[in-house]
N, C-alpha and C. Protein backbone atom coordinates (compact mmCIF):
# COMPACT_ATOMS: atom_id res chain seq x y z
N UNK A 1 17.22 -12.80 33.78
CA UNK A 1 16.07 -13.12 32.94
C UNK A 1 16.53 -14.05 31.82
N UNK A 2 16.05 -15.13 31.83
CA UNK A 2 16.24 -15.81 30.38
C UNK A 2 15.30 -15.65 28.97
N UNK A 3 16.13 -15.43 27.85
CA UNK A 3 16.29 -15.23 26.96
C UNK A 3 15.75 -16.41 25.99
N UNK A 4 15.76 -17.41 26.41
CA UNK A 4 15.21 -18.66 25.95
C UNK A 4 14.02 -18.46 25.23
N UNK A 5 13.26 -18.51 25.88
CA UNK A 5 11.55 -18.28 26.24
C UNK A 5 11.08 -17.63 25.19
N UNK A 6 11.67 -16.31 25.42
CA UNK A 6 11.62 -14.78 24.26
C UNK A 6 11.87 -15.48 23.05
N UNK A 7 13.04 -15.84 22.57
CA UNK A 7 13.53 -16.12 21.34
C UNK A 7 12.22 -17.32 20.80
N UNK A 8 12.16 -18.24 21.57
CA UNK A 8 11.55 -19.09 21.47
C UNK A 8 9.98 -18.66 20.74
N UNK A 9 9.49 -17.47 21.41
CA UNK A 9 7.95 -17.33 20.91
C UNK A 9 8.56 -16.55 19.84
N UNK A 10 8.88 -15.68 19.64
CA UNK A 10 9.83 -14.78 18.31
C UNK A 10 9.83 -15.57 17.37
N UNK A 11 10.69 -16.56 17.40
CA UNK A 11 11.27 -17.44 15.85
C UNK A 11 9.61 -18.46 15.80
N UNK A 12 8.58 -18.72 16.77
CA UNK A 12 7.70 -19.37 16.56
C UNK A 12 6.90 -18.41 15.61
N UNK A 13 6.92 -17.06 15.88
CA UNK A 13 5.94 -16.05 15.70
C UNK A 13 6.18 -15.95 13.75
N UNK A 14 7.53 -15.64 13.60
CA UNK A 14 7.91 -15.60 12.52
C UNK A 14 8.44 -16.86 11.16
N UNK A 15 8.27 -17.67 11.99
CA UNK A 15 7.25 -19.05 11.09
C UNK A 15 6.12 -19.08 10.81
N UNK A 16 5.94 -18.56 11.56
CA UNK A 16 4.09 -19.11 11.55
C UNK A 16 3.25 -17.69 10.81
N UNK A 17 4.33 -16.69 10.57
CA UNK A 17 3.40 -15.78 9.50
C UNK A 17 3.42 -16.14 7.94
N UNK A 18 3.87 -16.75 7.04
CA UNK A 18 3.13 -17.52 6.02
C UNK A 18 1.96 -18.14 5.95
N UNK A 19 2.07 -18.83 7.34
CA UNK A 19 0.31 -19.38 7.41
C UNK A 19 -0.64 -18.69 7.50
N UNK A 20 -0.17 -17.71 8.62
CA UNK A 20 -1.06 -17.00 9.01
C UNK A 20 -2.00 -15.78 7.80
N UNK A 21 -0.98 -15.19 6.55
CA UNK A 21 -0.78 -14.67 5.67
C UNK A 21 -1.66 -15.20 4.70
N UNK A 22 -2.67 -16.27 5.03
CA UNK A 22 -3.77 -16.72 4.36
C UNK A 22 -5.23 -16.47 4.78
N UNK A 23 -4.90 -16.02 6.35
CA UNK A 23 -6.00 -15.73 6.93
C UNK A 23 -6.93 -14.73 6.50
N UNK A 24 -8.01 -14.20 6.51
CA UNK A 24 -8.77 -13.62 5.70
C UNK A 24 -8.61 -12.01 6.85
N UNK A 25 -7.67 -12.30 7.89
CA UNK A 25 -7.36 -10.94 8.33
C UNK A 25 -6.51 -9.97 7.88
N UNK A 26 -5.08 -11.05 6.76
CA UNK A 26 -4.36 -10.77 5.84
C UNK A 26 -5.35 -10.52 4.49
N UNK A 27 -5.93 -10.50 4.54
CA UNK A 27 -6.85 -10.66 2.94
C UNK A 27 -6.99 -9.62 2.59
N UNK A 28 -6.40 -9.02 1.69
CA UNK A 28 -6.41 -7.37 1.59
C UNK A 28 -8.12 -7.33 0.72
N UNK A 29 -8.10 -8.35 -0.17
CA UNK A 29 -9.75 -7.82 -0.79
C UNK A 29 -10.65 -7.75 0.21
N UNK A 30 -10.60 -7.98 1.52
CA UNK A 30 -11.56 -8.15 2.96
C UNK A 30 -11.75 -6.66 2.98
N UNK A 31 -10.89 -5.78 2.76
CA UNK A 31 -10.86 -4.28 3.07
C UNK A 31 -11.84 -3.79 1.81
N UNK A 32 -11.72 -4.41 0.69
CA UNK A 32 -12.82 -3.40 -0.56
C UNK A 32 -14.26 -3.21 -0.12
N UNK A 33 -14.57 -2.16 0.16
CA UNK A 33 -15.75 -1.42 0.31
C UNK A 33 -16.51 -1.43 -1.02
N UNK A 34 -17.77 -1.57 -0.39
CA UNK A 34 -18.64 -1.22 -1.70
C UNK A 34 -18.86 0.20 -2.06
N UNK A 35 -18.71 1.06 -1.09
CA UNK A 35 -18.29 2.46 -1.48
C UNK A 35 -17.56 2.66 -2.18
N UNK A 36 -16.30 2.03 -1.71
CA UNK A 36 -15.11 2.11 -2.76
C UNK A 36 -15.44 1.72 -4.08
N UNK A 37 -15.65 0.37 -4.36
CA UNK A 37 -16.50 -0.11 -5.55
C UNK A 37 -17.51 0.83 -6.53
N UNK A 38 -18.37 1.48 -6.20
CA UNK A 38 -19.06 1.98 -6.52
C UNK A 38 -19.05 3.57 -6.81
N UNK A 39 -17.89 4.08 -6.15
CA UNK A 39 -17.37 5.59 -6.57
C UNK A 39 -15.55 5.31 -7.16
N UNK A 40 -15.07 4.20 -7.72
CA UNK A 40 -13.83 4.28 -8.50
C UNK A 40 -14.27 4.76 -9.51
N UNK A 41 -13.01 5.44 -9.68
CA UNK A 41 -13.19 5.94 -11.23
C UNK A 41 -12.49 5.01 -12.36
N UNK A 42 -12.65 4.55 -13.47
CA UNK A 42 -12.71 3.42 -14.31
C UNK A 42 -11.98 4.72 -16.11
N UNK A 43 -11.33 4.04 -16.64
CA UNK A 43 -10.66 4.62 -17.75
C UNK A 43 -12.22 4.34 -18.91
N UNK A 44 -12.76 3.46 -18.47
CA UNK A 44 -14.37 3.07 -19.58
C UNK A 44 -15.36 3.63 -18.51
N UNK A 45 -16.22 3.33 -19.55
CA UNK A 45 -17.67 4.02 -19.15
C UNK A 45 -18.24 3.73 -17.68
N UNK A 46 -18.60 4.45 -17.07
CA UNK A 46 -19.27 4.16 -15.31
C UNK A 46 -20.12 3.07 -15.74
N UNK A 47 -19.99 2.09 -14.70
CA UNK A 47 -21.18 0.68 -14.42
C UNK A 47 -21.41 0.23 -13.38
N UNK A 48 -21.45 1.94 -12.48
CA UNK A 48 -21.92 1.85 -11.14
C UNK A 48 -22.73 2.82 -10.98
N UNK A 49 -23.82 3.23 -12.08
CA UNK A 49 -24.18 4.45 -11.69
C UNK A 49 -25.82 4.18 -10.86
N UNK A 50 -26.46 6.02 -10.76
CA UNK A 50 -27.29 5.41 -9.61
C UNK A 50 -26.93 5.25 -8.49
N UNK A 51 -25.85 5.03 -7.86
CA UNK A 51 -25.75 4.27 -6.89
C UNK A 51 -26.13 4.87 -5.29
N UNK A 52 -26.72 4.13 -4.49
CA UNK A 52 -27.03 4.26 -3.39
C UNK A 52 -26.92 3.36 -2.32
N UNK A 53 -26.51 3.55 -1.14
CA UNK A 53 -26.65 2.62 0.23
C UNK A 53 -27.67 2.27 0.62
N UNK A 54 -27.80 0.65 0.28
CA UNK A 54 -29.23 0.49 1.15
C UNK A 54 -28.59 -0.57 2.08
N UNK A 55 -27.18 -0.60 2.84
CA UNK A 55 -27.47 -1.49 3.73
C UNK A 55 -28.37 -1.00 5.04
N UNK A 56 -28.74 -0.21 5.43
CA UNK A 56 -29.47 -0.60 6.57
C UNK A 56 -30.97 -1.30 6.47
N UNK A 57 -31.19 -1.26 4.75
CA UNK A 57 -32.56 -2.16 4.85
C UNK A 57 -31.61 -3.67 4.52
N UNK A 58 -30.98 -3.18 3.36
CA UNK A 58 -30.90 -4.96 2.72
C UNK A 58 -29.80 -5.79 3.91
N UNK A 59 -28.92 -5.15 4.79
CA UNK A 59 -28.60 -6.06 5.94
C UNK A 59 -28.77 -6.36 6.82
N UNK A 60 -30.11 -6.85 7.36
CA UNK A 60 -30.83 -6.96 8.38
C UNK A 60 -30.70 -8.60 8.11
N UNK A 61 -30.99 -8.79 9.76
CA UNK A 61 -31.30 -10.38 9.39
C UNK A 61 -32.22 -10.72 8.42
N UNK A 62 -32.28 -12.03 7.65
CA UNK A 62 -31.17 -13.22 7.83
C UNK A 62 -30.40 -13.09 6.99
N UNK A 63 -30.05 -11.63 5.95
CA UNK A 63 -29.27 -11.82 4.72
C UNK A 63 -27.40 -11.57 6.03
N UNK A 64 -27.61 -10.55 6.82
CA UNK A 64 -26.47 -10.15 7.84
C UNK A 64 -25.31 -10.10 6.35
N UNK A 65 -25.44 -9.28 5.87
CA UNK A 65 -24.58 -8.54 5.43
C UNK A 65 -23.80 -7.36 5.85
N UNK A 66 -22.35 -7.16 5.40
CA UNK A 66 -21.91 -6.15 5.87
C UNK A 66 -21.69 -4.85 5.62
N UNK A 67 -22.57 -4.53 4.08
CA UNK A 67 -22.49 -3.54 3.37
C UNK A 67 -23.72 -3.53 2.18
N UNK A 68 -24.66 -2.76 1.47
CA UNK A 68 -25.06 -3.28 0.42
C UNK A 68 -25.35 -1.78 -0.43
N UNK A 69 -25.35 -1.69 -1.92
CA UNK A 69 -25.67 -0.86 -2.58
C UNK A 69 -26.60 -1.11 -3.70
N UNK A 70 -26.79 -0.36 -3.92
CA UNK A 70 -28.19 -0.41 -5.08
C UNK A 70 -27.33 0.55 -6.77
N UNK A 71 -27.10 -0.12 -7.45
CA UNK A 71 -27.18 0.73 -8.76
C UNK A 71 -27.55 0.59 -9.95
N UNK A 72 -28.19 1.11 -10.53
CA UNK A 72 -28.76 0.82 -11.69
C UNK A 72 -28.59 -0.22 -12.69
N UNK A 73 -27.19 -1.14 -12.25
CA UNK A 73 -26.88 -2.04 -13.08
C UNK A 73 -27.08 -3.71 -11.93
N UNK A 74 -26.78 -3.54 -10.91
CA UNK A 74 -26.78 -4.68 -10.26
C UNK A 74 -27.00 -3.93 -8.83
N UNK A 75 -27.58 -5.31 -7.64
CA UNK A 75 -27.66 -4.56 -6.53
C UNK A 75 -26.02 -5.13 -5.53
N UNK A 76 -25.34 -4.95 -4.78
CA UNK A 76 -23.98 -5.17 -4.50
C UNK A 76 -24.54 -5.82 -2.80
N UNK A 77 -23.99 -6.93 -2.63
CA UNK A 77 -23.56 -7.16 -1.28
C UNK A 77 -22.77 -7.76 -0.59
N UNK A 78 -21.52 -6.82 0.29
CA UNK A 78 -20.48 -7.22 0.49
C UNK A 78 -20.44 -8.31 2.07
N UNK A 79 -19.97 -9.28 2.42
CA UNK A 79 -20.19 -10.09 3.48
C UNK A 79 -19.17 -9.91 4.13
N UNK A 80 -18.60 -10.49 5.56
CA UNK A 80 -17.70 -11.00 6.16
C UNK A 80 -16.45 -11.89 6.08
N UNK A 81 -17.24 -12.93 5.11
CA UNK A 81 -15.59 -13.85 4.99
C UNK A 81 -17.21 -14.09 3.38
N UNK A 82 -15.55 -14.91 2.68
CA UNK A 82 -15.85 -15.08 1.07
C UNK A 82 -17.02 -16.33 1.12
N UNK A 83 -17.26 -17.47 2.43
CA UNK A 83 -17.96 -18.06 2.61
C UNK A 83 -19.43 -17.57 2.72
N UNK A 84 -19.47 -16.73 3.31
CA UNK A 84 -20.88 -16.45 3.23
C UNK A 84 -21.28 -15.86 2.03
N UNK A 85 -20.42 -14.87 1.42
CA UNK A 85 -20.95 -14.35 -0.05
C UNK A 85 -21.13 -15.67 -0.80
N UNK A 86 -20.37 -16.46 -0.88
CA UNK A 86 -20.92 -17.77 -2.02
C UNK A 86 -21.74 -18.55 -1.46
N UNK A 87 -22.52 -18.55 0.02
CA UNK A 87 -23.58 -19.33 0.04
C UNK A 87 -24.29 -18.23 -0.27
N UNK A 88 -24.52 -16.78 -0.23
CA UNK A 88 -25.69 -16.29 -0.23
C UNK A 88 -25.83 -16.31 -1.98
N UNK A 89 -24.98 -15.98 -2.58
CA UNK A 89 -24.35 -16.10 -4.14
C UNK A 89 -25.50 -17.31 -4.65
N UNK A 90 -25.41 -18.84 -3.92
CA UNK A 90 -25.51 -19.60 -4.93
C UNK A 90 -27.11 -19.57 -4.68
N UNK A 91 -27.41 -18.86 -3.79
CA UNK A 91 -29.38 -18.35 -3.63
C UNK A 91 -29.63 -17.54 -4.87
N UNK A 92 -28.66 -16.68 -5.37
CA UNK A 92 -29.14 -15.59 -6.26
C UNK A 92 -29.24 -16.14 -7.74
N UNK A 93 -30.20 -16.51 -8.90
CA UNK A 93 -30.52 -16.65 -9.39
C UNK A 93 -29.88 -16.35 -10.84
N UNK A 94 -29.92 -14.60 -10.43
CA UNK A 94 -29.17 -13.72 -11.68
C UNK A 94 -28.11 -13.18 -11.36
N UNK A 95 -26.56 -13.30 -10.67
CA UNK A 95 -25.78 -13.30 -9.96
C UNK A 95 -24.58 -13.41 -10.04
N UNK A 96 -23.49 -12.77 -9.35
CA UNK A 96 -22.11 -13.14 -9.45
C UNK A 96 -21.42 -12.97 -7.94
N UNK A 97 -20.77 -13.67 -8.40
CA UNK A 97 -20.05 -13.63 -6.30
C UNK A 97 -18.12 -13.29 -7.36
N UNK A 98 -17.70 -12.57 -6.63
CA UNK A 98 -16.16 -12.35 -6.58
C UNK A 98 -15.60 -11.83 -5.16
N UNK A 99 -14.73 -12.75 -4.70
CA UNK A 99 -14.29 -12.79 -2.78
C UNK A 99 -15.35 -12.74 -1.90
N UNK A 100 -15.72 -11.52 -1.85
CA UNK A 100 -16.55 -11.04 -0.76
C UNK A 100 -17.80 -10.43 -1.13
N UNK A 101 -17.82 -10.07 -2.45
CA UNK A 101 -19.03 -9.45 -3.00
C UNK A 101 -20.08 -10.08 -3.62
N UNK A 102 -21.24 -9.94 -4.05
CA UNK A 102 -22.14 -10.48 -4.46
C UNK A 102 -23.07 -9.47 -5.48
N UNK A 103 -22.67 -9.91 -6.66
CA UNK A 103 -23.36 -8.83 -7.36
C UNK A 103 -25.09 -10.09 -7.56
N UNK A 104 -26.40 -9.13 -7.62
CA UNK A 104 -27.39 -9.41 -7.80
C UNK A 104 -28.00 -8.62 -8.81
N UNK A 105 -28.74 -9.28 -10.08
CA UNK A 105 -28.70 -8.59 -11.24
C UNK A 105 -30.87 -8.49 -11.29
N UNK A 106 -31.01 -9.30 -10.15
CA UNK A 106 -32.23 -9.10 -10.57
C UNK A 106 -33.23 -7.85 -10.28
N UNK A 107 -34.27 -7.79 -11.20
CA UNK A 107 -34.75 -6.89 -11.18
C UNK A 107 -34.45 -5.00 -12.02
N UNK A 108 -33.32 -5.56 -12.45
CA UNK A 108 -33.02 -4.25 -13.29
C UNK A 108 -32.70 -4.48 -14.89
N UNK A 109 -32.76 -3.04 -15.01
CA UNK A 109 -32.54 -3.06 -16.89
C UNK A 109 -31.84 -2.50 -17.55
N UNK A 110 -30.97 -2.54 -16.52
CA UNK A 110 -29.34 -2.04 -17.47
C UNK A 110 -29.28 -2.43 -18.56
N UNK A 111 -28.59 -2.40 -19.90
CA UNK A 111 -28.11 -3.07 -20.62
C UNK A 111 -27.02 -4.51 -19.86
N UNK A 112 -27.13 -5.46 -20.43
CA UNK A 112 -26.76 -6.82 -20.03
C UNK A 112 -25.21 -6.33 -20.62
N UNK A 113 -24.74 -5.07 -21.69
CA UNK A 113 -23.42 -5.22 -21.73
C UNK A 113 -22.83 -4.36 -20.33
N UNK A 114 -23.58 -3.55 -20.38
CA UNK A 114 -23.28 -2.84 -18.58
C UNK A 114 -22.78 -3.53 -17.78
N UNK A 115 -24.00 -4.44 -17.55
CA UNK A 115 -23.92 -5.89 -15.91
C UNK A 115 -22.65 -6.46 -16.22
N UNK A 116 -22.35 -6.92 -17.56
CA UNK A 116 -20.89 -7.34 -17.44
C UNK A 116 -19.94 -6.69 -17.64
N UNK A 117 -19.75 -5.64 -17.88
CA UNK A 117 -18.55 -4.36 -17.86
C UNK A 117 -18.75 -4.42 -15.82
N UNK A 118 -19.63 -4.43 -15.37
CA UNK A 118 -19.57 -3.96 -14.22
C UNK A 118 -19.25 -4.85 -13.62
N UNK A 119 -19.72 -6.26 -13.64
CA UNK A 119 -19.07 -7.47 -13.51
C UNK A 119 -16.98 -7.69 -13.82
N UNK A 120 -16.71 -7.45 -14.94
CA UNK A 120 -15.34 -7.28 -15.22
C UNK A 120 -15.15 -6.30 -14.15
N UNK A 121 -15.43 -5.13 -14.25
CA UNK A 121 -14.86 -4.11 -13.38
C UNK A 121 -14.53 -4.34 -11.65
N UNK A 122 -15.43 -5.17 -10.96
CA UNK A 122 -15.13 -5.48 -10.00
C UNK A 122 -14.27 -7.07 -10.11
N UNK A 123 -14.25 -7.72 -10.93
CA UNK A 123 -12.92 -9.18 -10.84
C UNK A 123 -12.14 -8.35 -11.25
N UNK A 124 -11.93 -7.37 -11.76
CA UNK A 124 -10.77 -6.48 -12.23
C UNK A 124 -9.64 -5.77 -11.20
N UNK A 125 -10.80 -5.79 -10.08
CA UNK A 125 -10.09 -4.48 -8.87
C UNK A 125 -8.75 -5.17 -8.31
N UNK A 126 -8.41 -6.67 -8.55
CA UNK A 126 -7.58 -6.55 -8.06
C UNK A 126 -6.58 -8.16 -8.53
N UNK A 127 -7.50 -8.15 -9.53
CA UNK A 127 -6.56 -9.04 -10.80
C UNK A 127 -6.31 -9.92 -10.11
N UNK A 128 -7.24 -11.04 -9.79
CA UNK A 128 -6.64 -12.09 -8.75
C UNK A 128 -8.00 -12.93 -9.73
N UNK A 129 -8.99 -12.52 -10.56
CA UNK A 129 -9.88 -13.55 -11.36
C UNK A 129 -9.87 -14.46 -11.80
N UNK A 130 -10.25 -15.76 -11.68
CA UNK A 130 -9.66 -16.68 -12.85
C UNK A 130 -11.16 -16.82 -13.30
N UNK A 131 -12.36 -16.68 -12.96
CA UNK A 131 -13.04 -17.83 -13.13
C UNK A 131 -14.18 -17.04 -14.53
N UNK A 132 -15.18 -17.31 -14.93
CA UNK A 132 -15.92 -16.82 -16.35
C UNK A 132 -16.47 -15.77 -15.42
N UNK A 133 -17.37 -15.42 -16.52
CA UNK A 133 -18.62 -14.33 -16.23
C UNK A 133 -19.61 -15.04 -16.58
N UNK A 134 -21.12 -14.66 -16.32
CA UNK A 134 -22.10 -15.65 -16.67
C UNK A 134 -22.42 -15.32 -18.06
N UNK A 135 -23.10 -15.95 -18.42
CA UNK A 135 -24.04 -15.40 -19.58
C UNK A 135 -25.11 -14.34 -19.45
N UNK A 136 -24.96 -12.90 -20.16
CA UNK A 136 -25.96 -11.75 -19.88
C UNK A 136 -26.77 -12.03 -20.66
N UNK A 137 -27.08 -12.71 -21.94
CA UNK A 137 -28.13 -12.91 -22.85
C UNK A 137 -29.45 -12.77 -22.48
């Protein structure tokens, strides 16, 4: 049996995981649940409360989401790849997109310091944020 061949896909295999290590199958924020999201426990005040599953209404076609929750401060919907949360993101009006999630602020009356504690709290989960928060005013 030659040995060639073997080595050959091996040392290909193990090059080619840096690249690969970008893929959104490597993407560990791909794994955050909005469950998860929404029942962490936080050292500050809860800014997930309320909370309930409504994906089997809110992910129906054409939103095809892969998760969604409802809580008193924002409504949550988590997508497939970070592409679709920021096209559905730049539909939402009153809104924040971070990776995969999509926070939607409309329609509720949290306090606006809530929406952004809850806002921080999820760019928080995994300290990879660079970008602002909107204006809650």
């Amino acid at each position: 049996m030659n040995s060639r061949p073997i080595s050959a896909i091996v040392l290909t295999l193990l090059f080619s995981m840096p690249t690969l290590a970008g893929c959104s199958l490597f993407d560990p924020q791909r794994n955050l649940t909005l469950h998860d999201v929404v029942n962490s426990e936080h050292d500050g005040p809860d800014v997930t409360t309320q909370a309930e599953d409504i994906s089997e209404t809110a992910c129906a076609s054409p939103l095809d989401c892969v998760e969604a929750y409802s809580t008193a401060e924002a409504n949550y919907f988590r997508f497939e790849s970070r592409k679709s949360a920021e096209e559905y993101g730049s539909t939402v009006k009153d809104g924040f997109v971070v990776n995969y999630i999509v926070m939607d602020f409309a329609g509720k009356d949290a306090p606006v310091e809530k929406q952004l504690w809850a806002m921080q709290g999820l760019a928080g989960t995994w300290n990879d944020y660079e970008g602002d928060f909107p204006d809650r005013r």
